[in-house]
PDB file of N, CA and C in Angstrom:
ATOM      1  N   UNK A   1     -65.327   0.586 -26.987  1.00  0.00           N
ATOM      2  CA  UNK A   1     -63.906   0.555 -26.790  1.00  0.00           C
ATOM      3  C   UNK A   1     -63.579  -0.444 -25.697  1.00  0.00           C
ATOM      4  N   UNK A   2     -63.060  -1.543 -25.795  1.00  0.00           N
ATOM      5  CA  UNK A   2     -62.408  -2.086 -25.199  1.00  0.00           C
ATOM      6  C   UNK A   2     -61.256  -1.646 -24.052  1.00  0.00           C
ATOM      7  N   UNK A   3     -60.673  -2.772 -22.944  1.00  0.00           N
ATOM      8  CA  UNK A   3     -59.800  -2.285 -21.917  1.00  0.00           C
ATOM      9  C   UNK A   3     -58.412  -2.119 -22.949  1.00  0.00           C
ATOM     10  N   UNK A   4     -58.177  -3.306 -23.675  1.00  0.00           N
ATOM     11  CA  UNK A   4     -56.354  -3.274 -24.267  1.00  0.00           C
ATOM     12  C   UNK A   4     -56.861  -1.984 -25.466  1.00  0.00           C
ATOM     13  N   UNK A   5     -57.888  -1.452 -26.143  1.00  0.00           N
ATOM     14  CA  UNK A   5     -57.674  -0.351 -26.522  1.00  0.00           C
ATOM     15  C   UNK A   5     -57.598   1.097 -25.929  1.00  0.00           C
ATOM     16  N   UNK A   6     -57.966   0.761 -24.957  1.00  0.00           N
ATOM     17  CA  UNK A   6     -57.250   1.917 -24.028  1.00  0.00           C
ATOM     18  C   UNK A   6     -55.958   1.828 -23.430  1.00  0.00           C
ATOM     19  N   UNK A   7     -55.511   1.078 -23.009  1.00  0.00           N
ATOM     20  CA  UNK A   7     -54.077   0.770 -23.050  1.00  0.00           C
ATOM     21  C   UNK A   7     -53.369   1.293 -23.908  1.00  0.00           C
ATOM     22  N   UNK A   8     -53.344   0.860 -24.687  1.00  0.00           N
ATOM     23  CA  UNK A   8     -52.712   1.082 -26.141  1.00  0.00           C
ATOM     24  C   UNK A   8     -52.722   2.732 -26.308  1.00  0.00           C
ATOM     25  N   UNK A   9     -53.952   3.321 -26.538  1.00  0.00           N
ATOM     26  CA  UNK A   9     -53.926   4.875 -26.360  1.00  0.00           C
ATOM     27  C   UNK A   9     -53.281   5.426 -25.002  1.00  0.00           C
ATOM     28  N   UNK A  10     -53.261   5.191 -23.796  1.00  0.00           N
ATOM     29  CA  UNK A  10     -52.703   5.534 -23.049  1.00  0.00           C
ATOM     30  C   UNK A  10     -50.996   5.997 -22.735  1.00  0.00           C
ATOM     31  N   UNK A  11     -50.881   4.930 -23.468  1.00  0.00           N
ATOM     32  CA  UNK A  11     -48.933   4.861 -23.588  1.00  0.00           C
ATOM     33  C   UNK A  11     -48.486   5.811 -24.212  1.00  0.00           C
ATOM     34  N   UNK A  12     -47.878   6.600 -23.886  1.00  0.00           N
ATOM     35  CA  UNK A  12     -47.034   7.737 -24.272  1.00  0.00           C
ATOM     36  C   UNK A  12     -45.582   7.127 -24.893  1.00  0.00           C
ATOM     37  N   UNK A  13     -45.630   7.847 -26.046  1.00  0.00           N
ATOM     38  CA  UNK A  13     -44.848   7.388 -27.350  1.00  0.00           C
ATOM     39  C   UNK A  13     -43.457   7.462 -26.068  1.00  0.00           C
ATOM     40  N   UNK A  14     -42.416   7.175 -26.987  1.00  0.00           N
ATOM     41  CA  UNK A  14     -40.785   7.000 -26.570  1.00  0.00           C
ATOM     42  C   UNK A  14     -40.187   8.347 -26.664  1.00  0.00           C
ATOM     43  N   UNK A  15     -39.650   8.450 -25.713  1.00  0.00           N
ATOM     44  CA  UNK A  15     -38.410   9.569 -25.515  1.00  0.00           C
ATOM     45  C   UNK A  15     -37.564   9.555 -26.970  1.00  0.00           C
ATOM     46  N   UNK A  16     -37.323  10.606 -27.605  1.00  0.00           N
ATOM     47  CA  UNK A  16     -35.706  10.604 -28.761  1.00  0.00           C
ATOM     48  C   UNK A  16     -34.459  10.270 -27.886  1.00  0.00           C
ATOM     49  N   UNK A  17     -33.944   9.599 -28.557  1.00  0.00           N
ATOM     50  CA  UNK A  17     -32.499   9.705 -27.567  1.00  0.00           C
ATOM     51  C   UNK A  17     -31.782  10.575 -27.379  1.00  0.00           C
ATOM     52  N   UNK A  18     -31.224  10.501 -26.175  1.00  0.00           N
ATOM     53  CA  UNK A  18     -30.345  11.836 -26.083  1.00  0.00           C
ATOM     54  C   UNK A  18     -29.495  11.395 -26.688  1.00  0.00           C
ATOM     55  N   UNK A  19     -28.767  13.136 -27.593  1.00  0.00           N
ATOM     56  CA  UNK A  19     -27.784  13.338 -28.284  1.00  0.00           C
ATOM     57  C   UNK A  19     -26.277  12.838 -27.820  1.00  0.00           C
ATOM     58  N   UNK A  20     -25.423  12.105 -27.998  1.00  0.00           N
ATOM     59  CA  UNK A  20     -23.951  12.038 -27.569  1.00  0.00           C
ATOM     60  C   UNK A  20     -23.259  13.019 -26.643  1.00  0.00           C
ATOM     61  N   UNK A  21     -22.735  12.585 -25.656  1.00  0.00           N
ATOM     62  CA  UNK A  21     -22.237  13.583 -24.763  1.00  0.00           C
ATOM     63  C   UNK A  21     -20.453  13.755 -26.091  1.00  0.00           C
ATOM     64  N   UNK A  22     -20.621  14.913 -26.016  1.00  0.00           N
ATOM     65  CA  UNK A  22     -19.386  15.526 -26.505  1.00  0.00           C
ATOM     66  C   UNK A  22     -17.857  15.147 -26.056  1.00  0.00           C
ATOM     67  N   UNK A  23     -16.844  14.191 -26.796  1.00  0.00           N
ATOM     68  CA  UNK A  23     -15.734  13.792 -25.569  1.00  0.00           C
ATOM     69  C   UNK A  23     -14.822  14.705 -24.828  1.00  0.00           C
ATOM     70  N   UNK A  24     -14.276  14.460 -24.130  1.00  0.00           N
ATOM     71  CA  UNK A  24     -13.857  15.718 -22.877  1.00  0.00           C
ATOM     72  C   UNK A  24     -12.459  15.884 -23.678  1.00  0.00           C
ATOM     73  N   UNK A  25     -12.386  17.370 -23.624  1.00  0.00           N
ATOM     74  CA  UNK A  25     -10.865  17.442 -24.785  1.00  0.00           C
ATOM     75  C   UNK A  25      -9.687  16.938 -23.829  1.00  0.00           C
ATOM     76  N   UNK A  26      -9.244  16.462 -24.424  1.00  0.00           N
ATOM     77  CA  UNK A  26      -7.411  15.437 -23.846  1.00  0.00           C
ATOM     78  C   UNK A  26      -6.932  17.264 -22.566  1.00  0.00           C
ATOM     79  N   UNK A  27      -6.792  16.983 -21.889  1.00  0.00           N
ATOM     80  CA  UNK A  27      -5.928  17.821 -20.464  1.00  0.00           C
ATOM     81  C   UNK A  27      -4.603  17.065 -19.852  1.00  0.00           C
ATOM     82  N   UNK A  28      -3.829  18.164 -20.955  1.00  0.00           N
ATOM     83  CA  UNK A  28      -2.495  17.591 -20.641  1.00  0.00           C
ATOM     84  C   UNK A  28      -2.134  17.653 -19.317  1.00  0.00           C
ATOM     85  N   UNK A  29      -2.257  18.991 -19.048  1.00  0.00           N
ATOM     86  CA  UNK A  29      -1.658  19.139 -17.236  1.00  0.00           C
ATOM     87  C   UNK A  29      -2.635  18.353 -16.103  1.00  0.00           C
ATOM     88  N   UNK A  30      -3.747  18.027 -16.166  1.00  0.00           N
ATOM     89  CA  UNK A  30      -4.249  17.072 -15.809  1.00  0.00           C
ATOM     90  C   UNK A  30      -3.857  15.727 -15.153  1.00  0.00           C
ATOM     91  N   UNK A  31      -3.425  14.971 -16.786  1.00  0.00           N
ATOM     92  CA  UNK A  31      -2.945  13.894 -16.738  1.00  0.00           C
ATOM     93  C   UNK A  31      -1.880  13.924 -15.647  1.00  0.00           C
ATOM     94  N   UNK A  32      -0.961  14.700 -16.522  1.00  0.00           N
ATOM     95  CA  UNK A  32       0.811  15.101 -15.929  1.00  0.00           C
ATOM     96  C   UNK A  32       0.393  15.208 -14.177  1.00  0.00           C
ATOM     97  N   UNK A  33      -0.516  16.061 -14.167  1.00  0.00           N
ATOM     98  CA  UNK A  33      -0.359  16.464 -12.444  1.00  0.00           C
ATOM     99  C   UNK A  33      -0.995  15.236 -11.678  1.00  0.00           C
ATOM    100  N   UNK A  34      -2.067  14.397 -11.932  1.00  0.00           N
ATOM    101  CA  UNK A  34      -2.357  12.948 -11.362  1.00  0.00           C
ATOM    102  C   UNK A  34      -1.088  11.649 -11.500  1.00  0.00           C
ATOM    103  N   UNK A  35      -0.580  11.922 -12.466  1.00  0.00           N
ATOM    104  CA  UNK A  35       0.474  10.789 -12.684  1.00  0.00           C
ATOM    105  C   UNK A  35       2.099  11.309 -11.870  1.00  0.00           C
ATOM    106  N   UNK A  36       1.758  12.568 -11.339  1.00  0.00           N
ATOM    107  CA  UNK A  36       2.915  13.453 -10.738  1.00  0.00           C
ATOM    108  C   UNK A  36       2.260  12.889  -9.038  1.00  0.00           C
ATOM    109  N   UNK A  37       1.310  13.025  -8.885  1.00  0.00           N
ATOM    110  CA  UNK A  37       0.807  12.585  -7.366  1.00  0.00           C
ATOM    111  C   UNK A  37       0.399  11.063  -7.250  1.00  0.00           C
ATOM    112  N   UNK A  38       0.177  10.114  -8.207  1.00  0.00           N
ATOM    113  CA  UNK A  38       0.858   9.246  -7.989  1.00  0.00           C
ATOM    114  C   UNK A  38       2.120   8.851  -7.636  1.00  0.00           C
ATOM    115  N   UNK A  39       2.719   9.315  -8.218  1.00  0.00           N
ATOM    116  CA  UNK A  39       4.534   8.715  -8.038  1.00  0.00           C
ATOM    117  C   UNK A  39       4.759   9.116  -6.533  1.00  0.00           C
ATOM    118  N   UNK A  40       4.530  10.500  -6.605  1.00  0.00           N
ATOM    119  CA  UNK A  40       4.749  10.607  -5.154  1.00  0.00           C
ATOM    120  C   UNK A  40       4.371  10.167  -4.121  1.00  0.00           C
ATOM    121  N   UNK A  41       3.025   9.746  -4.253  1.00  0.00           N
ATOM    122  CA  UNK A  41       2.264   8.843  -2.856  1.00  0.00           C
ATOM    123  C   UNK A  41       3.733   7.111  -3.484  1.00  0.00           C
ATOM    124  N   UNK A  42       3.626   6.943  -3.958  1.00  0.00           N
ATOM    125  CA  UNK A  42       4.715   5.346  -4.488  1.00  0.00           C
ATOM    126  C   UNK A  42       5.505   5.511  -3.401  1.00  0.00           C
ATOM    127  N   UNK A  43       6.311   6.949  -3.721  1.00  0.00           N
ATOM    128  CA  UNK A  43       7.741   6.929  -3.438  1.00  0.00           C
ATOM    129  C   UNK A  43       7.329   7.633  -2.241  1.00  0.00           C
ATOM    130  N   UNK A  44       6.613   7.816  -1.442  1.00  0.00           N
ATOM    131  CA  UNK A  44       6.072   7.780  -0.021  1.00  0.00           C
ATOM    132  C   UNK A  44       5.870   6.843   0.390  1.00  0.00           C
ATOM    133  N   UNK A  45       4.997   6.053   0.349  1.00  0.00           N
ATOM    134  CA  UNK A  45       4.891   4.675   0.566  1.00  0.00           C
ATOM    135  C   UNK A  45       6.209   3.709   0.706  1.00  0.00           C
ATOM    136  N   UNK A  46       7.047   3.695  -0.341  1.00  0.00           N
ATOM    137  CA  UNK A  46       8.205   3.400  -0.415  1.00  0.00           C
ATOM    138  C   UNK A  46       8.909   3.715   0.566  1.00  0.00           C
ATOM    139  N   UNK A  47       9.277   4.774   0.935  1.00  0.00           N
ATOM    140  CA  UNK A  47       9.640   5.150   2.216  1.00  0.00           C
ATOM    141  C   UNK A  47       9.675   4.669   3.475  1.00  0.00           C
ATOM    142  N   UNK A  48       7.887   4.695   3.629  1.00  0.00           N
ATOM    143  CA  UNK A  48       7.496   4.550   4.493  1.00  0.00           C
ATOM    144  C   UNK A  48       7.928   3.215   5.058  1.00  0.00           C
ATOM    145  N   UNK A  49       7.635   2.195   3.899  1.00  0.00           N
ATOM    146  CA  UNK A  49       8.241   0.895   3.792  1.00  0.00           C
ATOM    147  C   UNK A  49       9.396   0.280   4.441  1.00  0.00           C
ATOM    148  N   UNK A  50      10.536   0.677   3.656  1.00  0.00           N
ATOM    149  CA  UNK A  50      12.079   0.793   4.117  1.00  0.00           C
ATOM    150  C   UNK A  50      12.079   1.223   5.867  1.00  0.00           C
ATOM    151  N   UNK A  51      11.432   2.770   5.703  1.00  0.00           N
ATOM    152  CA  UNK A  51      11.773   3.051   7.398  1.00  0.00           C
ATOM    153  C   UNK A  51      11.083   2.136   8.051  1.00  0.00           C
ATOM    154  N   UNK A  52      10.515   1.826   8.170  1.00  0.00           N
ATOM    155  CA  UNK A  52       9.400   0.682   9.366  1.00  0.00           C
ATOM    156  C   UNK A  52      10.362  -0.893   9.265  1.00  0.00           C
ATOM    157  N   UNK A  53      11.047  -1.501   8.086  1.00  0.00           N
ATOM    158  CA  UNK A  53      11.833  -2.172   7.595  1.00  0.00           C
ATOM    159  C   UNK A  53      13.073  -1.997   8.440  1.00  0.00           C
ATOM    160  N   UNK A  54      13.543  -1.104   8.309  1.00  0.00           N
ATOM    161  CA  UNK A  54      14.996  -0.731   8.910  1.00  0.00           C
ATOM    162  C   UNK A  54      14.827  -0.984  10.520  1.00  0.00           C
ATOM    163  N   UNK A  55      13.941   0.097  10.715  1.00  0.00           N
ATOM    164  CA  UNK A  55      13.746  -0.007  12.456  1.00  0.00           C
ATOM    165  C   UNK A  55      13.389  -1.422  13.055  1.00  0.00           C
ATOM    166  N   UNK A  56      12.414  -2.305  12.408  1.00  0.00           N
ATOM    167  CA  UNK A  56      12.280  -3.767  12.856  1.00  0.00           C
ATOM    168  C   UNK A  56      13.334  -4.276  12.591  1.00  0.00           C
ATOM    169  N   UNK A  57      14.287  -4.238  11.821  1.00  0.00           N
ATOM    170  CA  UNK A  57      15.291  -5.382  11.493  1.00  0.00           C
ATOM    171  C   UNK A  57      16.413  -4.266  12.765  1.00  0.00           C
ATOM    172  N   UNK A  58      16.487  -3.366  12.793  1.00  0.00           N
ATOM    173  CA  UNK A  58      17.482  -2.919  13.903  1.00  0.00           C
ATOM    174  C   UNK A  58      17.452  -3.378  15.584  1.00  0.00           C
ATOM    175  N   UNK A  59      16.050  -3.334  15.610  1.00  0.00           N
ATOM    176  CA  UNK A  59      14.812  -3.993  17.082  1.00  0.00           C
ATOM    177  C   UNK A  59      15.293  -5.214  17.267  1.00  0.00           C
ATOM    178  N   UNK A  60      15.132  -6.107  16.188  1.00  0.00           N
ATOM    179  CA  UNK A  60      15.125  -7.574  16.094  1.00  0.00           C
ATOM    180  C   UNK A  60      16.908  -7.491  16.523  1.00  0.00           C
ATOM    181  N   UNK A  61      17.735  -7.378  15.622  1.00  0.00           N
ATOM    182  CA  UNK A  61      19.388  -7.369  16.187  1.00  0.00           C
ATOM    183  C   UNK A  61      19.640  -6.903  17.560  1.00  0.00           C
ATOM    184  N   UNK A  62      19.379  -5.949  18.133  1.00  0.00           N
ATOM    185  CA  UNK A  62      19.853  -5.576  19.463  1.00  0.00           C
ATOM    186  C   UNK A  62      18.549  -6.509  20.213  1.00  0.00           C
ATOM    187  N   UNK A  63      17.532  -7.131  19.877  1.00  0.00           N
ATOM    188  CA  UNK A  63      17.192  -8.032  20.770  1.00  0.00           C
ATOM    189  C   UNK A  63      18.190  -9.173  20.720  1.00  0.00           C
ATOM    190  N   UNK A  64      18.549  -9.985  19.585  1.00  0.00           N
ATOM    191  CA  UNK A  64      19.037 -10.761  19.381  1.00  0.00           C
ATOM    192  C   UNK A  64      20.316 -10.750  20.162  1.00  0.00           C
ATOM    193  N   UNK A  65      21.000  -9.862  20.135  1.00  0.00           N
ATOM    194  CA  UNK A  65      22.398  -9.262  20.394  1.00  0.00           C
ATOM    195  C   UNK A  65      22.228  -9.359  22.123  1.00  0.00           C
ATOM    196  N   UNK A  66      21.286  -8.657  22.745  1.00  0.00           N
ATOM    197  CA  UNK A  66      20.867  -8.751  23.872  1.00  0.00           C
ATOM    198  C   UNK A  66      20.606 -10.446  24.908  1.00  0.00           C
ATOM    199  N   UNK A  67      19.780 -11.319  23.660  1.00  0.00           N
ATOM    200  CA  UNK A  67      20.271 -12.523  24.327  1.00  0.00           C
ATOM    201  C   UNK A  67      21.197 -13.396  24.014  1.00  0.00           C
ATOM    202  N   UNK A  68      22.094 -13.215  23.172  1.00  0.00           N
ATOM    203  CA  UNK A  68      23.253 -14.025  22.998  1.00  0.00           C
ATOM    204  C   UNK A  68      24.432 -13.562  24.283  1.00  0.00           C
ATOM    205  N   UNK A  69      24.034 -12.204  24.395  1.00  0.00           N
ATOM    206  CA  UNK A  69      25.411 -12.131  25.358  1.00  0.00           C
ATOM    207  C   UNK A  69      24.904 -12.774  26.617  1.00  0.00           C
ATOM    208  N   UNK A  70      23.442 -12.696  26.813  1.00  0.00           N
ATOM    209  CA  UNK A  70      22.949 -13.100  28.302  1.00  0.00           C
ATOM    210  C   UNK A  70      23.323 -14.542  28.485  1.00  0.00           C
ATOM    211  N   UNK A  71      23.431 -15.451  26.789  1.00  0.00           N
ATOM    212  CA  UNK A  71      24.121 -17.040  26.990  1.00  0.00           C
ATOM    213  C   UNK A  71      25.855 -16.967  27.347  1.00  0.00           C
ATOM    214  N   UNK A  72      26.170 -16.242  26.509  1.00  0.00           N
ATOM    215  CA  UNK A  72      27.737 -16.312  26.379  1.00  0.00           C
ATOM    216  C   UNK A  72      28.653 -15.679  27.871  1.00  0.00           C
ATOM    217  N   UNK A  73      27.664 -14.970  28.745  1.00  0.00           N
ATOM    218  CA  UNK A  73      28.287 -14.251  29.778  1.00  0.00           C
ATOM    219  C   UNK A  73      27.892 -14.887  31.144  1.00  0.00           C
ATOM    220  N   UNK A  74      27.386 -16.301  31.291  1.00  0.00           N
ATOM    221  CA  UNK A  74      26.799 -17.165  31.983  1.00  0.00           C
ATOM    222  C   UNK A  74      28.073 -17.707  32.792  1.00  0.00           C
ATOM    223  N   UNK A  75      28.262 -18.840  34.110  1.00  0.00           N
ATOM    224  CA  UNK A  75      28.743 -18.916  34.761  1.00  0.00           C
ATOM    225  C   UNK A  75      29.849 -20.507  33.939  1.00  0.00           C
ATOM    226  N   UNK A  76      29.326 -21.096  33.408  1.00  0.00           N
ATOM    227  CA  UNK A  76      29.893 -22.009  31.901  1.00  0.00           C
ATOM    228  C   UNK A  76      30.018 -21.595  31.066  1.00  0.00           C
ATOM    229  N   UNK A  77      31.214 -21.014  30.797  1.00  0.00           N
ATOM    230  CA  UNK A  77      31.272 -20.296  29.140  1.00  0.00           C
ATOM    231  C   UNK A  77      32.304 -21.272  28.486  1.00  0.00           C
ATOM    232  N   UNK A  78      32.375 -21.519  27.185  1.00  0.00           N
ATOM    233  CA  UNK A  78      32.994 -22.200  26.461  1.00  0.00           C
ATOM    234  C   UNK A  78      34.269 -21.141  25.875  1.00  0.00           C
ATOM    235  N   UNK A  79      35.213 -21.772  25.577  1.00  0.00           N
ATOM    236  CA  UNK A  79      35.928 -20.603  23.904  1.00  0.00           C
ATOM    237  C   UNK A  79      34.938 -20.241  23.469  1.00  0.00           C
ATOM    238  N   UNK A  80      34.755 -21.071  22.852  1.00  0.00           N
ATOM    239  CA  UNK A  80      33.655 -20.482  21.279  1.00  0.00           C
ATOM    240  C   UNK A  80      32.256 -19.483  22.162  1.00  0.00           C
ATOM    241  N   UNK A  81      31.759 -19.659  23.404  1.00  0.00           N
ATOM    242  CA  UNK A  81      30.800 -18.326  23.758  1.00  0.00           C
ATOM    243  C   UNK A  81      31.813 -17.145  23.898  1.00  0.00           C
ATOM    244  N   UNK A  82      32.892 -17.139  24.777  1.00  0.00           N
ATOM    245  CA  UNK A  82      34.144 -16.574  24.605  1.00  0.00           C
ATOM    246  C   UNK A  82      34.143 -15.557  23.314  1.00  0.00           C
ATOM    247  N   UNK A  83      34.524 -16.185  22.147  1.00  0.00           N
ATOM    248  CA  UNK A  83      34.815 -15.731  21.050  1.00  0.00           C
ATOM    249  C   UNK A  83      33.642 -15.192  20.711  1.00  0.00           C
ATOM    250  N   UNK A  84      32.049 -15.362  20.791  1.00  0.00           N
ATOM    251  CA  UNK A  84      30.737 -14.910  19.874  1.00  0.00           C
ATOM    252  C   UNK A  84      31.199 -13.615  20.618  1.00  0.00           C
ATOM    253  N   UNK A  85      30.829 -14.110  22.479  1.00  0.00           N
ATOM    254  CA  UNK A  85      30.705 -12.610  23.020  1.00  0.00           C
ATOM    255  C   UNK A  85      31.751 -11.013  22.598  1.00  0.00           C
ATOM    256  N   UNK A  86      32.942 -11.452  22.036  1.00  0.00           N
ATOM    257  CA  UNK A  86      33.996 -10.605  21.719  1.00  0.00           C
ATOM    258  C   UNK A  86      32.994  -9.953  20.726  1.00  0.00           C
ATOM    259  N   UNK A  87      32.475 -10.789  19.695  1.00  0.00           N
ATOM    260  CA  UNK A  87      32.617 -10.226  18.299  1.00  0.00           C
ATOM    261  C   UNK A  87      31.291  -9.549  18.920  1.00  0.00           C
ATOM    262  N   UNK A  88      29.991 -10.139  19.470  1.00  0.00           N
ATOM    263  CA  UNK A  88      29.154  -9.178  19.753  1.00  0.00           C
ATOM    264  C   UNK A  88      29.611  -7.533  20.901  1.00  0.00           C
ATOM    265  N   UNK A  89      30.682  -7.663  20.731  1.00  0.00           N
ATOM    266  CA  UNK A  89      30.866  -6.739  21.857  1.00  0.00           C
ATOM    267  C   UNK A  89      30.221  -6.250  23.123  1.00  0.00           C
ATOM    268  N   UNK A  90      30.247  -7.615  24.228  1.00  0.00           N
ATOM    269  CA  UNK A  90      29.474  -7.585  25.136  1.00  0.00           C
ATOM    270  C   UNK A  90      30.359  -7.810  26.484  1.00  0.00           C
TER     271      UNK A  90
END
């Protein structure tokens, strides 16, 4: 007997394949309740969005607002700083 005929005897035949996994039956409330906690994390997020949005753009104006009057209320004021400072109410 040769080495490659022992080889050959050595090898243990092939596995059968495993059988098909069975498909998972459709779960309505499942679906519904993941696509229900999606939306809601969205429209959280969304939220979250806008508020952080709002408050920077409110920050940014009363800074803004803050140094226009510090030009317009200076010891040279023009009309027209005159007139901004009115409308900013300063």
């Amino acid at each position: 007997m040769s080495a490659s005929d022992d080889i050959l005897e050595s090898v243990k035949p092939p596995k059968p394949p495993k059988p098909p996994k069975p498909p998972r039956p459709y779960d309505a409330e499942r679906r519904t309740s993941l696509l229900l906690h999606v939306i809601a994390a969205a429209a959280v997020a969304t939220a979250a969005f806008a508020g952080i949005t709002a408050w920077e753009t409110h920050q940014d104006r009363v800074f803004t607002k803050t140094i226009y009057c510090g030009f317009s209320s200076g010891p040279d004021t023009d009309p027209e700083q005159d007139e901004l400072a009115d409308r900013l109410g300063c």
